[in-house]
C-alpha atoms as a PDB file:
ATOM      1  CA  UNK A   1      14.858   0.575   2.816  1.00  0.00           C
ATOM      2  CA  UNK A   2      12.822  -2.908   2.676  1.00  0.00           C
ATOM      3  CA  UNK A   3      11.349  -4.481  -0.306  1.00  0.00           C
ATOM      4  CA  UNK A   4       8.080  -5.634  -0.674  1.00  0.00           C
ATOM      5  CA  UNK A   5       6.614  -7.679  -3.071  1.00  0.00           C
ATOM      6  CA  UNK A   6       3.360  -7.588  -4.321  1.00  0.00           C
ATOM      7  CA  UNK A   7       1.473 -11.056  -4.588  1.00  0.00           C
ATOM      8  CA  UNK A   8      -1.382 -12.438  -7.260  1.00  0.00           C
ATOM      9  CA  UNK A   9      -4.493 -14.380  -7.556  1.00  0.00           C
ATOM     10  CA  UNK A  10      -4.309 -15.239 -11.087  1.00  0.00           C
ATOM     11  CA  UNK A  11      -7.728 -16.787 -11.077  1.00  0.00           C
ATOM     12  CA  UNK A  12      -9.662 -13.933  -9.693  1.00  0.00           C
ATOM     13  CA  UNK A  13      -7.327 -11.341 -10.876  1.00  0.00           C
ATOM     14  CA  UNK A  14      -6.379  -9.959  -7.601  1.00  0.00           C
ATOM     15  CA  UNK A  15      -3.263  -8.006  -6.491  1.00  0.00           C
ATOM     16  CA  UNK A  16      -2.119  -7.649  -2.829  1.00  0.00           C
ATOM     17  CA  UNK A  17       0.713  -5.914  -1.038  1.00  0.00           C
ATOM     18  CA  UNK A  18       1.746  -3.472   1.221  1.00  0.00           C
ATOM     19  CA  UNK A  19       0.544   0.418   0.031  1.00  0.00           C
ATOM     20  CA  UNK A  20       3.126   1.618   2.056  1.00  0.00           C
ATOM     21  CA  UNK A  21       5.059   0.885   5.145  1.00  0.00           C
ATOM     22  CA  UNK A  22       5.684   3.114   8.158  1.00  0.00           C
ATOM     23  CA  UNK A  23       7.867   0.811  10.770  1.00  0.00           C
ATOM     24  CA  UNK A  24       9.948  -2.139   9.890  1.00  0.00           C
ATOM     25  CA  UNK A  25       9.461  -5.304  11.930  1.00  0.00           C
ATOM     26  CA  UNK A  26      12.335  -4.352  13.887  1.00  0.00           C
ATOM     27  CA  UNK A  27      10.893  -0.982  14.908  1.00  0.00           C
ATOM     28  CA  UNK A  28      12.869   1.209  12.693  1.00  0.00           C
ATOM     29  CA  UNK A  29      11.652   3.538  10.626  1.00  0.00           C
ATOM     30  CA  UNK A  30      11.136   3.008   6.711  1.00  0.00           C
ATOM     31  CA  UNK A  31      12.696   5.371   4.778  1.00  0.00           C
ATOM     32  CA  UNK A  32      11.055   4.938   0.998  1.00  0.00           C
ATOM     33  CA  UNK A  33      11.549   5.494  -2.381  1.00  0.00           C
ATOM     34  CA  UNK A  34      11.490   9.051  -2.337  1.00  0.00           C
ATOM     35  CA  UNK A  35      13.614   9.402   0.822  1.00  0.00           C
ATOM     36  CA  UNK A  36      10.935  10.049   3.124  1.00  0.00           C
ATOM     37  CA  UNK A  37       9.600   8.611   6.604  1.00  0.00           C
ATOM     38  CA  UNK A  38       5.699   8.299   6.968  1.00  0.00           C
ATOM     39  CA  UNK A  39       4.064   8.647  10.560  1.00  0.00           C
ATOM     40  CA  UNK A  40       2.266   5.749  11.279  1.00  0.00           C
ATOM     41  CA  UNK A  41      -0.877   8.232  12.371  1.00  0.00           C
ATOM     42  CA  UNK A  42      -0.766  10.277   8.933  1.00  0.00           C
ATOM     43  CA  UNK A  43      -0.693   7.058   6.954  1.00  0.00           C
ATOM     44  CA  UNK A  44      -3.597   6.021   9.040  1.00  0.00           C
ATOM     45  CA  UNK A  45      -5.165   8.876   8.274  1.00  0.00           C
ATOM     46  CA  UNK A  46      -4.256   9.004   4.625  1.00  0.00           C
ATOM     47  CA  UNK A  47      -5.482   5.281   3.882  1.00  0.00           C
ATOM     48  CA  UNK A  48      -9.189   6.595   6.012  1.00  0.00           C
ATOM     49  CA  UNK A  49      -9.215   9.495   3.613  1.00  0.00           C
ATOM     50  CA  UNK A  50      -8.572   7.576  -0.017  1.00  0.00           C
ATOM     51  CA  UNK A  51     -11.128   4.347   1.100  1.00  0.00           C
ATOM     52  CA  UNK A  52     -13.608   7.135   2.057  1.00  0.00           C
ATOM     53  CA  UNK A  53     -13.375   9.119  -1.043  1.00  0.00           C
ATOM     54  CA  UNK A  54     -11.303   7.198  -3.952  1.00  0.00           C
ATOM     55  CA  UNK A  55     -11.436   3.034  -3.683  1.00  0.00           C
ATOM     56  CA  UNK A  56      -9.325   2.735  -6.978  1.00  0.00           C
ATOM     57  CA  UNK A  57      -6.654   2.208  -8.378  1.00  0.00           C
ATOM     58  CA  UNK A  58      -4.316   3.758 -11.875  1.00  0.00           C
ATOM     59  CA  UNK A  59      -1.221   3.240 -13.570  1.00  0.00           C
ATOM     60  CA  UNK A  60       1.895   5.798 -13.007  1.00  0.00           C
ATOM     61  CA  UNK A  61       0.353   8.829 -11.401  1.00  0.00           C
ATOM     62  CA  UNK A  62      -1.580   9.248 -14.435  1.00  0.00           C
ATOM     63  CA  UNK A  63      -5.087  11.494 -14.343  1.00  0.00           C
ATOM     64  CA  UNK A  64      -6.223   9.809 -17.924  1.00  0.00           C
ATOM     65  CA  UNK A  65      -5.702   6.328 -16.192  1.00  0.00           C
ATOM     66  CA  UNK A  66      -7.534   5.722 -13.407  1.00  0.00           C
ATOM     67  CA  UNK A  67      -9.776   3.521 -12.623  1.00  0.00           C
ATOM     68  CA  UNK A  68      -7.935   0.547 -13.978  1.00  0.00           C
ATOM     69  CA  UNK A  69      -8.555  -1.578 -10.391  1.00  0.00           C
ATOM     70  CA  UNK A  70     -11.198  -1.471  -7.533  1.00  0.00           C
ATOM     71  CA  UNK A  71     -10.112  -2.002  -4.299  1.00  0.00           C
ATOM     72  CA  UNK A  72     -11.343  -5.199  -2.026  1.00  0.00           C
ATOM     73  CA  UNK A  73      -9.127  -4.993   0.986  1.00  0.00           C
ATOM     74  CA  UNK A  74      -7.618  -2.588   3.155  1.00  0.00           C
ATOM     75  CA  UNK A  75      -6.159  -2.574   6.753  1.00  0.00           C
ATOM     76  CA  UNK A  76      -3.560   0.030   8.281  1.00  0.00           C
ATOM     77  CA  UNK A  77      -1.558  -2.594  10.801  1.00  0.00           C
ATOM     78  CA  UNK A  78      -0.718   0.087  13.474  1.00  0.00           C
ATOM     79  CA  UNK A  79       0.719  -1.640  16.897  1.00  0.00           C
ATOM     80  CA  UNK A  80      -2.336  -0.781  18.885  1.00  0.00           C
ATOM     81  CA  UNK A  81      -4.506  -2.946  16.102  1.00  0.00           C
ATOM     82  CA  UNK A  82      -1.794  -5.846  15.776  1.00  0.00           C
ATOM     83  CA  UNK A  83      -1.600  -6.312  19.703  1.00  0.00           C
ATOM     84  CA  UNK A  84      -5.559  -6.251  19.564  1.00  0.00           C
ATOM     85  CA  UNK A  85      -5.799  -9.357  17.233  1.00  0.00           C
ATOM     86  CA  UNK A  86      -2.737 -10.805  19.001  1.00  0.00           C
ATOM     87  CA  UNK A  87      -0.604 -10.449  16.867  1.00  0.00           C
ATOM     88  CA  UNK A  88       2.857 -10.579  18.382  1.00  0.00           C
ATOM     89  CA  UNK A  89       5.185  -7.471  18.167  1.00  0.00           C
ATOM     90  CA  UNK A  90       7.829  -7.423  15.189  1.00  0.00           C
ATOM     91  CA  UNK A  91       5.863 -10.172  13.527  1.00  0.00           C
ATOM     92  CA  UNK A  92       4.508  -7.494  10.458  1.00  0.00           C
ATOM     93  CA  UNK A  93       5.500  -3.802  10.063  1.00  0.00           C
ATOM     94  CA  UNK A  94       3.060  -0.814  11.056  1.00  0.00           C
ATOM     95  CA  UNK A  95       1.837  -0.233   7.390  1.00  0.00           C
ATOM     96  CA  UNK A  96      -0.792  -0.530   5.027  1.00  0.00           C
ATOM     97  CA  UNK A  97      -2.267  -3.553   3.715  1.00  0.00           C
ATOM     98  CA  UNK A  98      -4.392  -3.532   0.473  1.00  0.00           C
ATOM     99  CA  UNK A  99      -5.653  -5.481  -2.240  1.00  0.00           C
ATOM    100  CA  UNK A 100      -7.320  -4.780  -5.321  1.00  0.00           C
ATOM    101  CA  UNK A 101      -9.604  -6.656  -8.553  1.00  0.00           C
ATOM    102  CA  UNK A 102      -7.580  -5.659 -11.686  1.00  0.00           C
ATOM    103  CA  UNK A 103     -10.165  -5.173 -14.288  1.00  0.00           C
ATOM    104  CA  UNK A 104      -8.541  -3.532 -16.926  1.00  0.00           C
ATOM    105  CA  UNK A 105      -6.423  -6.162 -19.365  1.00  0.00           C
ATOM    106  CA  UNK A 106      -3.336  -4.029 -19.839  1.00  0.00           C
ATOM    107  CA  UNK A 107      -2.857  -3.187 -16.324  1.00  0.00           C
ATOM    108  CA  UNK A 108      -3.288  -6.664 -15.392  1.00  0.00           C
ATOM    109  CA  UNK A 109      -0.833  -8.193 -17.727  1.00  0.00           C
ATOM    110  CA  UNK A 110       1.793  -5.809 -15.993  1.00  0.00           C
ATOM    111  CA  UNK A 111       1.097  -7.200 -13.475  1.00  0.00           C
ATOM    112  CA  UNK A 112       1.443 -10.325 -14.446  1.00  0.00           C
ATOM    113  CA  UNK A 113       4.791  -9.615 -16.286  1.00  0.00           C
ATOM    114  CA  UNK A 114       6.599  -8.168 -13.231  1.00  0.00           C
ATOM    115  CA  UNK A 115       6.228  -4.925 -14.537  1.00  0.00           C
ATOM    116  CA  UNK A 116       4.220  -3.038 -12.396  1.00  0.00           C
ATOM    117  CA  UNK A 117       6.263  -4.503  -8.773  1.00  0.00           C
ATOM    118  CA  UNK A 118       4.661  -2.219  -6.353  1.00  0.00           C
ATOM    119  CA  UNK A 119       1.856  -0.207  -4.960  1.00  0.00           C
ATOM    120  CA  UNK A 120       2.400   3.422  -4.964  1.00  0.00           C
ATOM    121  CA  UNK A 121       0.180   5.402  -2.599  1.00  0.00           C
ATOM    122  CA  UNK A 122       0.347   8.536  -4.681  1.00  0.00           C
ATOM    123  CA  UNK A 123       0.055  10.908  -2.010  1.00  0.00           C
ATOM    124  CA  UNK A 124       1.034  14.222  -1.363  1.00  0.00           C
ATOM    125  CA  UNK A 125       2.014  16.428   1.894  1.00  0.00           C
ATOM    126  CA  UNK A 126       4.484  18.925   4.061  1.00  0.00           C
ATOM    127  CA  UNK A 127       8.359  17.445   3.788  1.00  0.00           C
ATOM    128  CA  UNK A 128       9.338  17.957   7.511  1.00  0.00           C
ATOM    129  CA  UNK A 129      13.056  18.001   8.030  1.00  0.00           C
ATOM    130  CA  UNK A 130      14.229  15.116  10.250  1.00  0.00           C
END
């Protein structure tokens, strides 16, 4: 499993990283933090479904705390797209890109702490065996 960090614009009080990553740079599968493999098509889909319908972002899972963030960016790197912009193979993974303005002043400062570290794309779905 690969680490990813999350980076900050502590002027404009954005957050970027990777939501979630489906194929390392060397083409192998990521296995995450929960011990599961995402197809790079259902995390397409899945990051089409929450721009279309959600756009924000919460703390821990957490109905009661949403909205703390509104996203600004947002790009699912699949190898068809990366090859389009000419991007050269095993230069990023196949994953999702975001980026979100922090507006709340708690959630930001945990950010800004190192205590929130990572997105999490709080999904749900069918565990396959592989």
């Amino acid at each position: 499993m690969a680490d990813f960090k999350i980076l900050k614009s502590e002027e404009r009080r954005l957050v970027f990283g990777w939501a979630s990553v489906s194929v390392t740079t060397d083409g192998v599968p990521l296995i995450d933090h929960q011990q599961d493999i995402i197809d790079p098509e259902d995390l397409e889909s899945a990051a089409y479904e929450y721009v279309l319908n959600f756009r924000d972002c919460g703390e821990e899972h957490i109905p009661d705390l949403r909205k703390k963030a509104r996203l600004v960016e947002s790009c699912v790197f699949t190898e068809e797209k990366q090859a389009a912009m000419g991007i050269p193979a095993g230069t990023l993974p196949v994953g999702w890109w975001i980026g979100f303005h922090v507006d709340d002043d708690a959630a930001w400062e945990k950010i800004r702490d190192g205590t929130y570290k990572m997105f999490s794309i709080e999904g749900t779905g069918t565990r396959i065996p592989v």
